[in-house]
C-alpha atoms as a PDB file:
ATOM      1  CA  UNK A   1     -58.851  42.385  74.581  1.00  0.00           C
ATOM      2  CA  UNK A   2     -59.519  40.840  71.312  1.00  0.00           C
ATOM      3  CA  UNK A   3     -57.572  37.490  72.764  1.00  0.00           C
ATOM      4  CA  UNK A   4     -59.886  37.459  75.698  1.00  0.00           C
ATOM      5  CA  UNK A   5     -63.401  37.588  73.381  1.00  0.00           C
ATOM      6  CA  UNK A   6     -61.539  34.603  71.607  1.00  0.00           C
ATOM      7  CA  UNK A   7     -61.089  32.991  74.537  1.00  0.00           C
ATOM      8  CA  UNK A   8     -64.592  33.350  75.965  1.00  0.00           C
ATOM      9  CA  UNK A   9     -65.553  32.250  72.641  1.00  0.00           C
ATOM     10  CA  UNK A  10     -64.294  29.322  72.849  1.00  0.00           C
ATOM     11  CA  UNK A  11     -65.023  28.480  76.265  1.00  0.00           C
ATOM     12  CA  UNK A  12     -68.862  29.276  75.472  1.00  0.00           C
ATOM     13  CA  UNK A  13     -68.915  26.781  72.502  1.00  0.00           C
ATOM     14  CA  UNK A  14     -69.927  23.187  72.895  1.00  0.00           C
ATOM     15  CA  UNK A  15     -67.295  20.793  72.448  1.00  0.00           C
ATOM     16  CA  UNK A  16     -67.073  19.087  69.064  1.00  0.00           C
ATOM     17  CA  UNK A  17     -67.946  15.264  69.664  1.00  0.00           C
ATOM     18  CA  UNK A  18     -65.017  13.119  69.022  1.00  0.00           C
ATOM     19  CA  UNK A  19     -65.990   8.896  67.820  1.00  0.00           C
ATOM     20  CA  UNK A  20     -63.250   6.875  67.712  1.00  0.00           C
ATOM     21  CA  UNK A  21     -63.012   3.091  67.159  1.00  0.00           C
ATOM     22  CA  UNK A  22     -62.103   0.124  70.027  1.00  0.00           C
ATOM     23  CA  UNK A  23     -61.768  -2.681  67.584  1.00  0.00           C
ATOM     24  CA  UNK A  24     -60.814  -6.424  67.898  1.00  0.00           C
ATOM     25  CA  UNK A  25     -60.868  -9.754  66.165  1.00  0.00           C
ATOM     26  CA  UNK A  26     -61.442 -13.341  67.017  1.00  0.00           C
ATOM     27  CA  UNK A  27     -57.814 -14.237  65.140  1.00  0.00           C
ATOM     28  CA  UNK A  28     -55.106 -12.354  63.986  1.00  0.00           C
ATOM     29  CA  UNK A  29     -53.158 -15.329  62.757  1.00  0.00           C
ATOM     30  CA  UNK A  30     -53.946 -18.166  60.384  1.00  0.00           C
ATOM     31  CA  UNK A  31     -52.298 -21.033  59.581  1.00  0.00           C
ATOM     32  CA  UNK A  32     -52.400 -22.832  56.551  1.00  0.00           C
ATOM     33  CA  UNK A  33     -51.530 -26.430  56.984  1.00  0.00           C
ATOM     34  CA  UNK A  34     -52.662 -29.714  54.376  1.00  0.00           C
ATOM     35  CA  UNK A  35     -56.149 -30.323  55.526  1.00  0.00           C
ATOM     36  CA  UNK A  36     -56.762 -26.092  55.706  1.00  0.00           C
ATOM     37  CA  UNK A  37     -60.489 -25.384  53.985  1.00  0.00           C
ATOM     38  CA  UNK A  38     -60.831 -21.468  54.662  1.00  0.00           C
ATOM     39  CA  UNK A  39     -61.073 -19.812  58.064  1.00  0.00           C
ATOM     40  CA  UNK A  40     -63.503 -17.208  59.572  1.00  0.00           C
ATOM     41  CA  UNK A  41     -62.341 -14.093  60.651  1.00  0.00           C
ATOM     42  CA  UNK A  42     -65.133 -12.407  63.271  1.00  0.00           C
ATOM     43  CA  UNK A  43     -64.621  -8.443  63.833  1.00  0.00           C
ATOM     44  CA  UNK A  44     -66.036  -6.671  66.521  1.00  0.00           C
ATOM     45  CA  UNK A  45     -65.443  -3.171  68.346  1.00  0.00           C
ATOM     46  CA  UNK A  46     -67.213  -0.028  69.690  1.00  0.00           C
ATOM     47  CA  UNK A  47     -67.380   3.414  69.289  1.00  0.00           C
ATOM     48  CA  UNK A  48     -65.563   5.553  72.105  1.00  0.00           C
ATOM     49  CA  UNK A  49     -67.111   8.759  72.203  1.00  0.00           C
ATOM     50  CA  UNK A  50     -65.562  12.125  74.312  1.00  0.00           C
ATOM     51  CA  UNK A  51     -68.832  13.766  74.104  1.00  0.00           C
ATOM     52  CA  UNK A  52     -72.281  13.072  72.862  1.00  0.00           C
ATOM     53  CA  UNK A  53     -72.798  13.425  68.674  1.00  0.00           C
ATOM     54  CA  UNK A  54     -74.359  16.843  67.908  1.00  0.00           C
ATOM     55  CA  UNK A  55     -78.059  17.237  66.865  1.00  0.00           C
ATOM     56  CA  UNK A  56     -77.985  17.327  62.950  1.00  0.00           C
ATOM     57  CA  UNK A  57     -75.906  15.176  61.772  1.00  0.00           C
ATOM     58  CA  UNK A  58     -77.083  12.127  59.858  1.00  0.00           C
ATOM     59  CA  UNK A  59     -76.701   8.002  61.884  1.00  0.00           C
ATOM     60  CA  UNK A  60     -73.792   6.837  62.088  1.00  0.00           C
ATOM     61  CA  UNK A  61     -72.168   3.678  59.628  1.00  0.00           C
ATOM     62  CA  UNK A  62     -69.403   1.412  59.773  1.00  0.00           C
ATOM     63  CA  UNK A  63     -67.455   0.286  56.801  1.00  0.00           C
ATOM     64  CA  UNK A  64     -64.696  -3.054  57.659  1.00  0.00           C
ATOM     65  CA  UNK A  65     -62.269  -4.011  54.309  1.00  0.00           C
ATOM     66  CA  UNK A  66     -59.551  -6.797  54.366  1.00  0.00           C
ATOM     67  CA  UNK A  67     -57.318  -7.009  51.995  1.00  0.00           C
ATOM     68  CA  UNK A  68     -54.937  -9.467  51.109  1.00  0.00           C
ATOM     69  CA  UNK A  69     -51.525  -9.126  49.739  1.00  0.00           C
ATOM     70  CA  UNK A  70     -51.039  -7.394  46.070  1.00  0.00           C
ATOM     71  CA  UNK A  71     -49.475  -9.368  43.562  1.00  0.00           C
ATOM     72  CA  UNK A  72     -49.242  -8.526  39.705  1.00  0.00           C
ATOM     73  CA  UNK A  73     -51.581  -9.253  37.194  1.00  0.00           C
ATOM     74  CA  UNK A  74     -51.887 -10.429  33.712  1.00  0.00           C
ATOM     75  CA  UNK A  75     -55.602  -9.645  31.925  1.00  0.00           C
ATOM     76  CA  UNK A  76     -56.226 -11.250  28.760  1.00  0.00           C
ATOM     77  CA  UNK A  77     -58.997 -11.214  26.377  1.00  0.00           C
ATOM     78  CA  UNK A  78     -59.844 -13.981  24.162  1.00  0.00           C
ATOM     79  CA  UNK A  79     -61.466 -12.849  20.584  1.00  0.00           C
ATOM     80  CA  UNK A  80     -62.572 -15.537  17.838  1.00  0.00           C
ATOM     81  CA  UNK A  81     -59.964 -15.841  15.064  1.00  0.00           C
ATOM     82  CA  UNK A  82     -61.228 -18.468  11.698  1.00  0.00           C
ATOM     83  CA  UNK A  83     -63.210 -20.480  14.258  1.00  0.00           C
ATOM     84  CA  UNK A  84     -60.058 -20.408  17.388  1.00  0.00           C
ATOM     85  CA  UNK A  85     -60.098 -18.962  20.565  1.00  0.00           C
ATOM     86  CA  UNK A  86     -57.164 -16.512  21.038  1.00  0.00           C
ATOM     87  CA  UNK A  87     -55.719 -14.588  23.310  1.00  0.00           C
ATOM     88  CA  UNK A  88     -55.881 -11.495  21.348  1.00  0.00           C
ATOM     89  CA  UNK A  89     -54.779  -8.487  24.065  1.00  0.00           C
ATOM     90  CA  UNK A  90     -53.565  -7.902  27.385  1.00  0.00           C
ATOM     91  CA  UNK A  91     -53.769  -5.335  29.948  1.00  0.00           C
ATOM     92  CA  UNK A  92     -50.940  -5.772  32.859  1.00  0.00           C
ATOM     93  CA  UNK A  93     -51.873  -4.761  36.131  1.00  0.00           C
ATOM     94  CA  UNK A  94     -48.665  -4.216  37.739  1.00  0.00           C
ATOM     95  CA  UNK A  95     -50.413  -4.520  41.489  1.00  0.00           C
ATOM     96  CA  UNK A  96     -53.801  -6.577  42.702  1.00  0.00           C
ATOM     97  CA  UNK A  97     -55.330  -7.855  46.153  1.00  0.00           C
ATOM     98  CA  UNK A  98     -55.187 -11.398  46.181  1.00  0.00           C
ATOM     99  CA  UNK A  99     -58.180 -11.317  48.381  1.00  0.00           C
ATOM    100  CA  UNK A 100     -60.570  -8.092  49.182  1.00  0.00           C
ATOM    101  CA  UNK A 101     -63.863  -8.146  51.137  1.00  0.00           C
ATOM    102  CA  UNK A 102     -65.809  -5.136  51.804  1.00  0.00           C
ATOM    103  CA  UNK A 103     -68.104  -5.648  54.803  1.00  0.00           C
ATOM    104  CA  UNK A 104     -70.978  -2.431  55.802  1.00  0.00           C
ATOM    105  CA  UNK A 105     -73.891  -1.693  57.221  1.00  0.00           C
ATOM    106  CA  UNK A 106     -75.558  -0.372  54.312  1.00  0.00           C
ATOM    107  CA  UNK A 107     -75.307   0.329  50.706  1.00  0.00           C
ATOM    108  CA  UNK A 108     -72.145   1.457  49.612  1.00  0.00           C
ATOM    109  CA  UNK A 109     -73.569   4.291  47.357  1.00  0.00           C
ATOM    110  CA  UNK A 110     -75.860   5.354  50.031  1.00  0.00           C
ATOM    111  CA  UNK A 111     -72.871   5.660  53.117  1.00  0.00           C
ATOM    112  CA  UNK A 112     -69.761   6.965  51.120  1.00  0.00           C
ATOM    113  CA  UNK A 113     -69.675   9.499  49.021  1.00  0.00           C
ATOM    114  CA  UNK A 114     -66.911   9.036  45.992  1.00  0.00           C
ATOM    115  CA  UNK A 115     -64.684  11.949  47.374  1.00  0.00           C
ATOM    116  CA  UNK A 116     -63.617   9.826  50.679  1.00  0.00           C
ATOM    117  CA  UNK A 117     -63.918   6.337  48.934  1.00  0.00           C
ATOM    118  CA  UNK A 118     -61.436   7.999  46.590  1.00  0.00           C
ATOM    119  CA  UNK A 119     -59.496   9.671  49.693  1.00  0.00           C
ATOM    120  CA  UNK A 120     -59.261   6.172  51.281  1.00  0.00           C
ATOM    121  CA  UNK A 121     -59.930   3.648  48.441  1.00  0.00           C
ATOM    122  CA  UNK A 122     -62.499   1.693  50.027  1.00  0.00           C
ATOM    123  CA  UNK A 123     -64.151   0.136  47.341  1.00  0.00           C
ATOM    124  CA  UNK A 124     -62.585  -2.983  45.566  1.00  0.00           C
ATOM    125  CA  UNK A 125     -63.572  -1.110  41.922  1.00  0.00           C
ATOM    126  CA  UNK A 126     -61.149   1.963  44.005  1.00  0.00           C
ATOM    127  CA  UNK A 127     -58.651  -0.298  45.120  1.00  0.00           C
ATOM    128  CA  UNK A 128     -57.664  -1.567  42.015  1.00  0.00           C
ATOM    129  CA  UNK A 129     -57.807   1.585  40.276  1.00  0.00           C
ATOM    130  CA  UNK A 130     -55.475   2.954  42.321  1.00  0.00           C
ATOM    131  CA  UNK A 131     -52.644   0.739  41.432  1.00  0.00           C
ATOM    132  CA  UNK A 132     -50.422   0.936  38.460  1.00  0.00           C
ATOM    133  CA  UNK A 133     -52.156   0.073  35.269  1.00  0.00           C
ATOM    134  CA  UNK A 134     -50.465  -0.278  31.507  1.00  0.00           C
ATOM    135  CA  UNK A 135     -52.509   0.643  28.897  1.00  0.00           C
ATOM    136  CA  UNK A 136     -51.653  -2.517  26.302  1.00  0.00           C
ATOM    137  CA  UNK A 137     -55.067  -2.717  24.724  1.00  0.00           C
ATOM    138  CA  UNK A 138     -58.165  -0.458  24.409  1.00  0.00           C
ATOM    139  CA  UNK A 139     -60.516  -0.082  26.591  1.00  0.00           C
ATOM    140  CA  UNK A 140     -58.669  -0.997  29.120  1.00  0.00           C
ATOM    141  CA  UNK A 141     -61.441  -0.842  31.692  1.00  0.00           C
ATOM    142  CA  UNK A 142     -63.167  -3.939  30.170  1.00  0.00           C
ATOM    143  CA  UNK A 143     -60.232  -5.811  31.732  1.00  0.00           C
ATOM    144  CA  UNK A 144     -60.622  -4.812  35.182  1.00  0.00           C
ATOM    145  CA  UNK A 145     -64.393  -5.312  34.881  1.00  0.00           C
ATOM    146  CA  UNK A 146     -62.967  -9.177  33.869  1.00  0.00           C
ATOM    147  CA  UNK A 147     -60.592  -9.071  36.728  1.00  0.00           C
ATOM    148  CA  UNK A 148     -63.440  -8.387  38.990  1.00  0.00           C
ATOM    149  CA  UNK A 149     -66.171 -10.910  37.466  1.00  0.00           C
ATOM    150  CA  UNK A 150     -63.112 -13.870  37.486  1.00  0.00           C
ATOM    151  CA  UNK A 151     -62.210 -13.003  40.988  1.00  0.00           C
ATOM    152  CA  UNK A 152     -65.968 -12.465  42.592  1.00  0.00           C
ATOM    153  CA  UNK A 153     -66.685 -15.914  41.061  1.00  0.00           C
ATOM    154  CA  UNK A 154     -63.348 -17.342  42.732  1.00  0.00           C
ATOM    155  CA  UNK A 155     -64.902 -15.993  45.603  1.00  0.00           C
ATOM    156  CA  UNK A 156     -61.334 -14.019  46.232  1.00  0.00           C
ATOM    157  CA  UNK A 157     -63.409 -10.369  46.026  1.00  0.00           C
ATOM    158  CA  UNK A 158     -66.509  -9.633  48.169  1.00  0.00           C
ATOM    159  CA  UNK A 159     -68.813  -6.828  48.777  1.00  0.00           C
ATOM    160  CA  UNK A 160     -71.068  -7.751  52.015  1.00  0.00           C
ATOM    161  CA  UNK A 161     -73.516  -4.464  52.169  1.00  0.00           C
ATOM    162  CA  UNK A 162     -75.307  -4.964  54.935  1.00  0.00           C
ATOM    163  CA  UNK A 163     -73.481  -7.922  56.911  1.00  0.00           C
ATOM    164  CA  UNK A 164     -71.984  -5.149  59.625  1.00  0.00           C
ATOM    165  CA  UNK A 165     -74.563  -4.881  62.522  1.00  0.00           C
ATOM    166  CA  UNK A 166     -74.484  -2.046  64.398  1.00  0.00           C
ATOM    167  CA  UNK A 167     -75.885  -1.579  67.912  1.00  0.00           C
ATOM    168  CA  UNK A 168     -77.611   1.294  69.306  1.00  0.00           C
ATOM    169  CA  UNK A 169     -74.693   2.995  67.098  1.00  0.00           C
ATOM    170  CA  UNK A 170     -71.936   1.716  69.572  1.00  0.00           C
ATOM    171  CA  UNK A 171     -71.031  -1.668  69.273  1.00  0.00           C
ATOM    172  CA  UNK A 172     -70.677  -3.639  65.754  1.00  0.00           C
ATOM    173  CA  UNK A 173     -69.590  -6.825  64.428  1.00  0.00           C
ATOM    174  CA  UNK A 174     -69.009  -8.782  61.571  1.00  0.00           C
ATOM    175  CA  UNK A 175     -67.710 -12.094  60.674  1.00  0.00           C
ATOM    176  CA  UNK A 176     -65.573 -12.121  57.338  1.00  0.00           C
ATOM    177  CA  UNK A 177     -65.182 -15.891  55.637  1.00  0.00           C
ATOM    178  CA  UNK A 178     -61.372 -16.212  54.494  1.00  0.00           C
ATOM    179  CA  UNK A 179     -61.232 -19.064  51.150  1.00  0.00           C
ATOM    180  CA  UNK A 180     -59.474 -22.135  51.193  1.00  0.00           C
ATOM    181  CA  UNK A 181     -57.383 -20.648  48.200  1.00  0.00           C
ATOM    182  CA  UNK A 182     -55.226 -17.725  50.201  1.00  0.00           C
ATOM    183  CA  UNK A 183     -52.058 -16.509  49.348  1.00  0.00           C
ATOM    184  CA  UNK A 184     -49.636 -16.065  52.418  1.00  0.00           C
ATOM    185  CA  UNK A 185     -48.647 -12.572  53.957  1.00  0.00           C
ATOM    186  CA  UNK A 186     -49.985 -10.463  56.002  1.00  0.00           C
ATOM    187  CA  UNK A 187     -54.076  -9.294  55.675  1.00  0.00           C
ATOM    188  CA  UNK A 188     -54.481  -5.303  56.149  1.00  0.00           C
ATOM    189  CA  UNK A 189     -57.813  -4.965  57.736  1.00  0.00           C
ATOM    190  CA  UNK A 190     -59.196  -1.226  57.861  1.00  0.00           C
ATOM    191  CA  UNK A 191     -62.504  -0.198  59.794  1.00  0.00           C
ATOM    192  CA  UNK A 192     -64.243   2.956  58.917  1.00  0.00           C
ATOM    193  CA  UNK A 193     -66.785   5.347  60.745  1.00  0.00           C
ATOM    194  CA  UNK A 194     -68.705   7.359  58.740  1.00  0.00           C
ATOM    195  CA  UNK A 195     -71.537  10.047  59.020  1.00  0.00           C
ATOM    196  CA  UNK A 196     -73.043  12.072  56.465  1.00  0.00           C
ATOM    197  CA  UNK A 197     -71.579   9.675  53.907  1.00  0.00           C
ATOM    198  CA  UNK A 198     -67.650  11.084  55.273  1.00  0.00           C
ATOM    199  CA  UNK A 199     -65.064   9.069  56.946  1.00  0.00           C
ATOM    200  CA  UNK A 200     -64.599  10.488  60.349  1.00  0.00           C
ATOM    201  CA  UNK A 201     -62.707   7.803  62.524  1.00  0.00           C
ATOM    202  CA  UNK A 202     -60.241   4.941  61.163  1.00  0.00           C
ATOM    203  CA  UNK A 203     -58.725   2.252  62.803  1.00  0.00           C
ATOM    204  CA  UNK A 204     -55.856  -0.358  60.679  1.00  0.00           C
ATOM    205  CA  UNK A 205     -55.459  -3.956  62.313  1.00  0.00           C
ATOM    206  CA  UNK A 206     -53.123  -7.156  60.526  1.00  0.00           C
ATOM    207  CA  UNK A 207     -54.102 -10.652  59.895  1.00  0.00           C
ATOM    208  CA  UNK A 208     -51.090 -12.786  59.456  1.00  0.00           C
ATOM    209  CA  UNK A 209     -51.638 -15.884  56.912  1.00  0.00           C
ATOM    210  CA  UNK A 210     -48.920 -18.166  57.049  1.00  0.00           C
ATOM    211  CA  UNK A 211     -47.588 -21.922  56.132  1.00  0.00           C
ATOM    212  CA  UNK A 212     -47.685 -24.385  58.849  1.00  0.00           C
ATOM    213  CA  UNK A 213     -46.319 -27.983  59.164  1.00  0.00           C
ATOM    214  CA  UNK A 214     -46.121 -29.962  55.506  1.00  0.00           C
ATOM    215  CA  UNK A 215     -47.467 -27.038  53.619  1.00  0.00           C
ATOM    216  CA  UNK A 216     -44.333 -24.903  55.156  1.00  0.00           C
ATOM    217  CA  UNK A 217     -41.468 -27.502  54.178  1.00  0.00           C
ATOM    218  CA  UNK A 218     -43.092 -27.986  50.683  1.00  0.00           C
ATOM    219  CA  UNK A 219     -43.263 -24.070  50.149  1.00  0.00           C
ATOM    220  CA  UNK A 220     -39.556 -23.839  51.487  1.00  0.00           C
ATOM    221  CA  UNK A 221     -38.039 -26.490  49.465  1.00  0.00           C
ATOM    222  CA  UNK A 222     -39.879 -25.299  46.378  1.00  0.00           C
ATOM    223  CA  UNK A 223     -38.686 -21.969  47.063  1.00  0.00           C
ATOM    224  CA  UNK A 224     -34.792 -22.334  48.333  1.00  0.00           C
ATOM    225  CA  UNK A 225     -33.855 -25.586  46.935  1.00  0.00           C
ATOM    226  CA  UNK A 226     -35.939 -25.955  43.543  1.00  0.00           C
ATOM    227  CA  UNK A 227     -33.799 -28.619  42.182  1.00  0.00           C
ATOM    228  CA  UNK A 228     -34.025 -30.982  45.003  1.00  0.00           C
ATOM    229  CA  UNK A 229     -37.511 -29.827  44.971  1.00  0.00           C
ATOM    230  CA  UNK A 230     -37.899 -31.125  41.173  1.00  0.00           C
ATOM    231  CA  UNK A 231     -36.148 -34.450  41.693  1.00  0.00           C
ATOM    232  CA  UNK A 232     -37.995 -34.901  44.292  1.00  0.00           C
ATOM    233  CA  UNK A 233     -41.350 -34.392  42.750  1.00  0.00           C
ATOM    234  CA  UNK A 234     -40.157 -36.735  39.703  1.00  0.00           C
ATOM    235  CA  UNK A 235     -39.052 -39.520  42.214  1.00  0.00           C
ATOM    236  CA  UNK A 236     -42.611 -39.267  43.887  1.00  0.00           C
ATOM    237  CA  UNK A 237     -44.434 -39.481  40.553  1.00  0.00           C
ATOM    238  CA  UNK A 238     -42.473 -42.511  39.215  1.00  0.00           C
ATOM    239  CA  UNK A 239     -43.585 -44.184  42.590  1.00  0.00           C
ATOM    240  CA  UNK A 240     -47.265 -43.314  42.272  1.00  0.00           C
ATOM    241  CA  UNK A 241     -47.094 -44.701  38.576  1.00  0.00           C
ATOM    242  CA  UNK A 242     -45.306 -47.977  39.774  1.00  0.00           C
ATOM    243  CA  UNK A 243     -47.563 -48.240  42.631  1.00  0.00           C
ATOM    244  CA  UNK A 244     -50.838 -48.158  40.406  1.00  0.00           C
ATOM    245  CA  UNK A 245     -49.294 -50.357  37.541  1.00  0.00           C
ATOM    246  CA  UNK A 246     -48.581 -52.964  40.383  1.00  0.00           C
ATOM    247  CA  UNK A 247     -52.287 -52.832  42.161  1.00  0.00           C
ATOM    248  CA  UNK A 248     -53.902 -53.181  38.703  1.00  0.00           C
ATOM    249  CA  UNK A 249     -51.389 -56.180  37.701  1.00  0.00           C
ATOM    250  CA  UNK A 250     -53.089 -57.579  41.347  1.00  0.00           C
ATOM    251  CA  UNK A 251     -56.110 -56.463  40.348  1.00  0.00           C
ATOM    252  CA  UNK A 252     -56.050 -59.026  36.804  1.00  0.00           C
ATOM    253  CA  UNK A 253     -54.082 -61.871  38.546  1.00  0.00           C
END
């Protein structure tokens, strides 16, 4: 008896609406060859939907983060010593992104709430935080507020509120500007939907960054045979130097 009631219950209620994302991108490969100047990544999708979103709840948002591989870190603070700039402490962070955008459709603080940016680590501020840290010097934070400032200004960290448009809260888009400057690997790239400032759908997609061409047998050479790589570098330089001595001897004459 009681099983019935709970299964008429449950026939009787409305069906939870389910969003889901149908992603894509206009690359998922880059190649980095001598005349590479940056590359521009556009991300688009739309929201599959099982049933329409109950009445209630608050519009729907749509967060899009690439990341670029971690590498480790060393943060140093310079303090005036008798008139001498010194480095005068450290903070190691044993695990970075190289590169980290953050693209929405609104502001952050308005469409996450800390609880899921901590559950996911959206934010770049999260992110970093939630690698390994050493605490060499005091006030250690300071240093990752450094981190960030040096990297924004490189242009390797970006926060793009706003640059996600949303459509009739199904389709979305954004396009996501990759630097000349990348480091090779491979480029996570997460989407988010959220409502009520809560993550409710996720979807994980790859960019792969990679040498092509000159750039690839220079980075091989350096990296496998570093000696021939050296003399090869000196024998290139003493060329250069002859070759400049001998145009300006022209140049006199």
């Amino acid at each position: 008896m009681i099983r019935a009631l709970l299964f008429l219950l449950g026939l009787s209620a409305p069906a939870q609406a389910q969003e889901q994302i149908v992603a894509g991108m206009s690359q998922n490969r880059v190649s980095i060859t001598a005349d590479f100047d940056g590359s521009e990544i556009l991300i688009y999708g739309a929201v599959k939907r099982e049933a329409p979103p109950p009445e209630g709840q608050g519009p729907l948002e749509v967060i899009v983060t690439v990341e670029g591989p971690a590498t480790p870190v060393v943060v140093r603070r310079k303090d005036r010593v008798a008139g001498i700039w010194l480095n005068n402490a450290e903070v190691r962070v044993s695990s970075a992104p190289s590169f980290y955008a953050v693209a929405t459709t609104g502001p952050l603080d308005h469409i996450l709430s800390d609880t899921d940016n901590l559950r996911h680590a959206i934010t770049i501020e999260r992110v970093i935080r939630a690698v390994g840290i050493t605490s060499d010097a005091d006030k250690a934070g300071e240093f990752l507020l450094g981190l960030l400032r040096v990297r924004t200004n490189e242009g390797r960290y970006r926060v793009l509120q706003g640059k996600v448009e949303l459509t009739e809260e199904t389709l979305f888009r954004t396009d996501v500007v990759l630097p000349a400057n990348l480091t090779e690997g491979e480029y996570n790239v997460r989407l988010f939907l959220l409502r009520d400032k809560r993550v409710i759908a996720t979807q994980d997609r790859v960019i792969g960054v990679r040498k092509e061409g000159l750039e690839r047998w220079v980075f091989n050479l350096a990296q496998e045979q570093p000696l021939l790589y050296g003399l090869i570098s000196l024998v290139l330089a003493a060329l250069a130097g002859w070759g400049a001595s001998a145009a300006f001897r022209l140049m006199r004459t």
